[in-house]
C-alpha atoms as a PDB file:
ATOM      1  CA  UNK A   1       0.469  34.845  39.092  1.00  0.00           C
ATOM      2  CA  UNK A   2      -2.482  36.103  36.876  1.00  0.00           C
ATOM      3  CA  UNK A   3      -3.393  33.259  34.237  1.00  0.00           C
ATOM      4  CA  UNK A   4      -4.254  34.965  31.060  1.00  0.00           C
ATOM      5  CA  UNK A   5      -7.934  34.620  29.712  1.00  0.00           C
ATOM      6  CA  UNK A   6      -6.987  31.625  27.103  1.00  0.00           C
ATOM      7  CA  UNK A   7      -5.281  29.945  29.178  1.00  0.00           C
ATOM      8  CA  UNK A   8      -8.073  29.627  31.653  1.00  0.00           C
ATOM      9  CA  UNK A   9     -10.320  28.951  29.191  1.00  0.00           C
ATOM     10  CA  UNK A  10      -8.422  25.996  27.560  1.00  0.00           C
ATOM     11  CA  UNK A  11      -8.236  25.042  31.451  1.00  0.00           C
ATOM     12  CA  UNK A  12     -11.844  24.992  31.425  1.00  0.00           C
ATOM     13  CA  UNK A  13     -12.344  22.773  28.822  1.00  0.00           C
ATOM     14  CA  UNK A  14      -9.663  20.552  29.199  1.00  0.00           C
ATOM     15  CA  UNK A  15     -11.272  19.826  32.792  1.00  0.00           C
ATOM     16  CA  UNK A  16     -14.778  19.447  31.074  1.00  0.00           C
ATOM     17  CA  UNK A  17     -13.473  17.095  28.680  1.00  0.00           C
ATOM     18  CA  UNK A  18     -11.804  15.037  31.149  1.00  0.00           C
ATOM     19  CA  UNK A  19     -14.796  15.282  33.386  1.00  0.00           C
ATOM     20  CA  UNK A  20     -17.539  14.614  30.528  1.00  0.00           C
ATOM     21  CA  UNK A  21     -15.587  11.491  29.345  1.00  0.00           C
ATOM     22  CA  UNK A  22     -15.158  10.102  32.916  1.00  0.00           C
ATOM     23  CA  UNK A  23     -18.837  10.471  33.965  1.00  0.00           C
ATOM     24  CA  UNK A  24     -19.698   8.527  30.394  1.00  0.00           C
ATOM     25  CA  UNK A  25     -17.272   5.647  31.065  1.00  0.00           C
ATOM     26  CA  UNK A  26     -18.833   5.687  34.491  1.00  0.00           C
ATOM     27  CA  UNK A  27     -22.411   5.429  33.285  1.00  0.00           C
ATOM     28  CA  UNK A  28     -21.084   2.894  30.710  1.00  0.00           C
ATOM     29  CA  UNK A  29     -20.064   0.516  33.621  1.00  0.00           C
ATOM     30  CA  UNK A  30     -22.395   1.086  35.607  1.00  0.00           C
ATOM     31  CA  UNK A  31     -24.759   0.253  33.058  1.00  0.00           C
ATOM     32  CA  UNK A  32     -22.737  -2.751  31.904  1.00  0.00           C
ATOM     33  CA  UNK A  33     -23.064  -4.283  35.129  1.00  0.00           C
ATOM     34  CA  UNK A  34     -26.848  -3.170  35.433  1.00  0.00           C
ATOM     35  CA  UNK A  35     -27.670  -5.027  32.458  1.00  0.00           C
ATOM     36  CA  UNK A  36     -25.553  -7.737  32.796  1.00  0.00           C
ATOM     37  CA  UNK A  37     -23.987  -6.893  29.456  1.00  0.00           C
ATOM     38  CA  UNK A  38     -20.729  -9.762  29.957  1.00  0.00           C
ATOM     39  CA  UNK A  39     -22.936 -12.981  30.115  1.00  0.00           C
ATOM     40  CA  UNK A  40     -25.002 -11.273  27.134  1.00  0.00           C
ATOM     41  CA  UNK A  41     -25.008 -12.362  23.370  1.00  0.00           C
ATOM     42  CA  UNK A  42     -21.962 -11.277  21.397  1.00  0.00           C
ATOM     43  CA  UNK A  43     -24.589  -9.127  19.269  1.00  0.00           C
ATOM     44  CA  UNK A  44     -25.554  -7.381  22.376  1.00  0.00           C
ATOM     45  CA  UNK A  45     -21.727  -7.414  23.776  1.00  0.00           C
ATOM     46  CA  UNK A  46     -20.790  -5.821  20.338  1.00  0.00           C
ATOM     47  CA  UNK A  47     -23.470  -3.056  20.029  1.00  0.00           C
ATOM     48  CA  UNK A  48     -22.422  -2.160  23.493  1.00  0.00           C
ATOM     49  CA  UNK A  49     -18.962  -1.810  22.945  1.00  0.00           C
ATOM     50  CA  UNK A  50     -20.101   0.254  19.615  1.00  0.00           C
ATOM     51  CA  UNK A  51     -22.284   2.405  21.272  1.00  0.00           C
ATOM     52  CA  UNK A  52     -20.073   3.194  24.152  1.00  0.00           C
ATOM     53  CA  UNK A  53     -16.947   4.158  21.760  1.00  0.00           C
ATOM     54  CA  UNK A  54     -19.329   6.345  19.257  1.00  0.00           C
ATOM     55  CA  UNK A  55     -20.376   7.978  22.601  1.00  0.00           C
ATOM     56  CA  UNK A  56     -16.934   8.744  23.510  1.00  0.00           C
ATOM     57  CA  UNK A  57     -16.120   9.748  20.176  1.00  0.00           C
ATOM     58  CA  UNK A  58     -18.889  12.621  20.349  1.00  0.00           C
ATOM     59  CA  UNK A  59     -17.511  13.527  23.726  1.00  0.00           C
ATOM     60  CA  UNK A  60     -14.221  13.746  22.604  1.00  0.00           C
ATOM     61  CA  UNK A  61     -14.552  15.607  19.706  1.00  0.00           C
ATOM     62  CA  UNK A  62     -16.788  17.869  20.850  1.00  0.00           C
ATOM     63  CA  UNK A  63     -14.113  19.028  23.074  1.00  0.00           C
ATOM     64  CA  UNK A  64     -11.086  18.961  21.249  1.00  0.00           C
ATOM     65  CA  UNK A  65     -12.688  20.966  18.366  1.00  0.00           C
ATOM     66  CA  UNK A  66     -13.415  23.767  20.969  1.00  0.00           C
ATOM     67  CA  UNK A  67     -10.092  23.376  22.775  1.00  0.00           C
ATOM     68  CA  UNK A  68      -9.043  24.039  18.857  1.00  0.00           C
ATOM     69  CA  UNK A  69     -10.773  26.863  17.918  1.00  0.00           C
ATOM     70  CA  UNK A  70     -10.014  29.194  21.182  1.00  0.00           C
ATOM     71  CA  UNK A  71      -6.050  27.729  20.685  1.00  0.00           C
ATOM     72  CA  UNK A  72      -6.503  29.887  17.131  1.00  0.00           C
ATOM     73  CA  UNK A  73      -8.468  32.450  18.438  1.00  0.00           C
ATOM     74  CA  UNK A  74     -11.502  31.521  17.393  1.00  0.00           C
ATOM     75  CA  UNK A  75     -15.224  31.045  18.723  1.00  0.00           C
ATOM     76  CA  UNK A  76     -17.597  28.439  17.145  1.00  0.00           C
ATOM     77  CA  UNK A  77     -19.374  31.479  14.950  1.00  0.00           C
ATOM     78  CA  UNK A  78     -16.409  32.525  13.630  1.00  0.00           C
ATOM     79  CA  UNK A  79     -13.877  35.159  15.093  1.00  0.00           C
ATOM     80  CA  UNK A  80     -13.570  36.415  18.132  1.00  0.00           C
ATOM     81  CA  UNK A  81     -13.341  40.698  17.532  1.00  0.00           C
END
């Protein structure tokens, strides 16, 4: 059965999503055991914990607002033709 176009592209970027926000959470532990992050200061905890959720805020909306705009037909110019 033949997907149409759209549908493989949401595909696409539903899988990138997934894939970007996994590899970030990975890097995010690995780093948090790298540096030792739990017996850290609770200023250094906190910015971690800050940093890693803005991160996966970027990541997150970054995707969704594509997944958005080719859901309405849209590219990130403007329409598609």
């Amino acid at each position: 059965m033949a997907t149409s176009p759209v549908a493989a592209e949401l595909r696409r970027l539903l899988l990138r999503l997934v894939l970007f926000t996994a590899l970030l959470h990975g890097a995010a532990i690995a780093l948090h055991y790298a540096f030792d992050i739990a017996s850290a200061s609770s200023t250094v905890r906190n910015a971690f914990t800050v940093a890693w959720v803005a991160a996966t805020f970027v990541v997150v909306s970054i995707y969704l607002r594509r997944i958005r705009l080719v859901r309405r037909g849209m590219t990130v110019r403007g329409r598609k033709s």
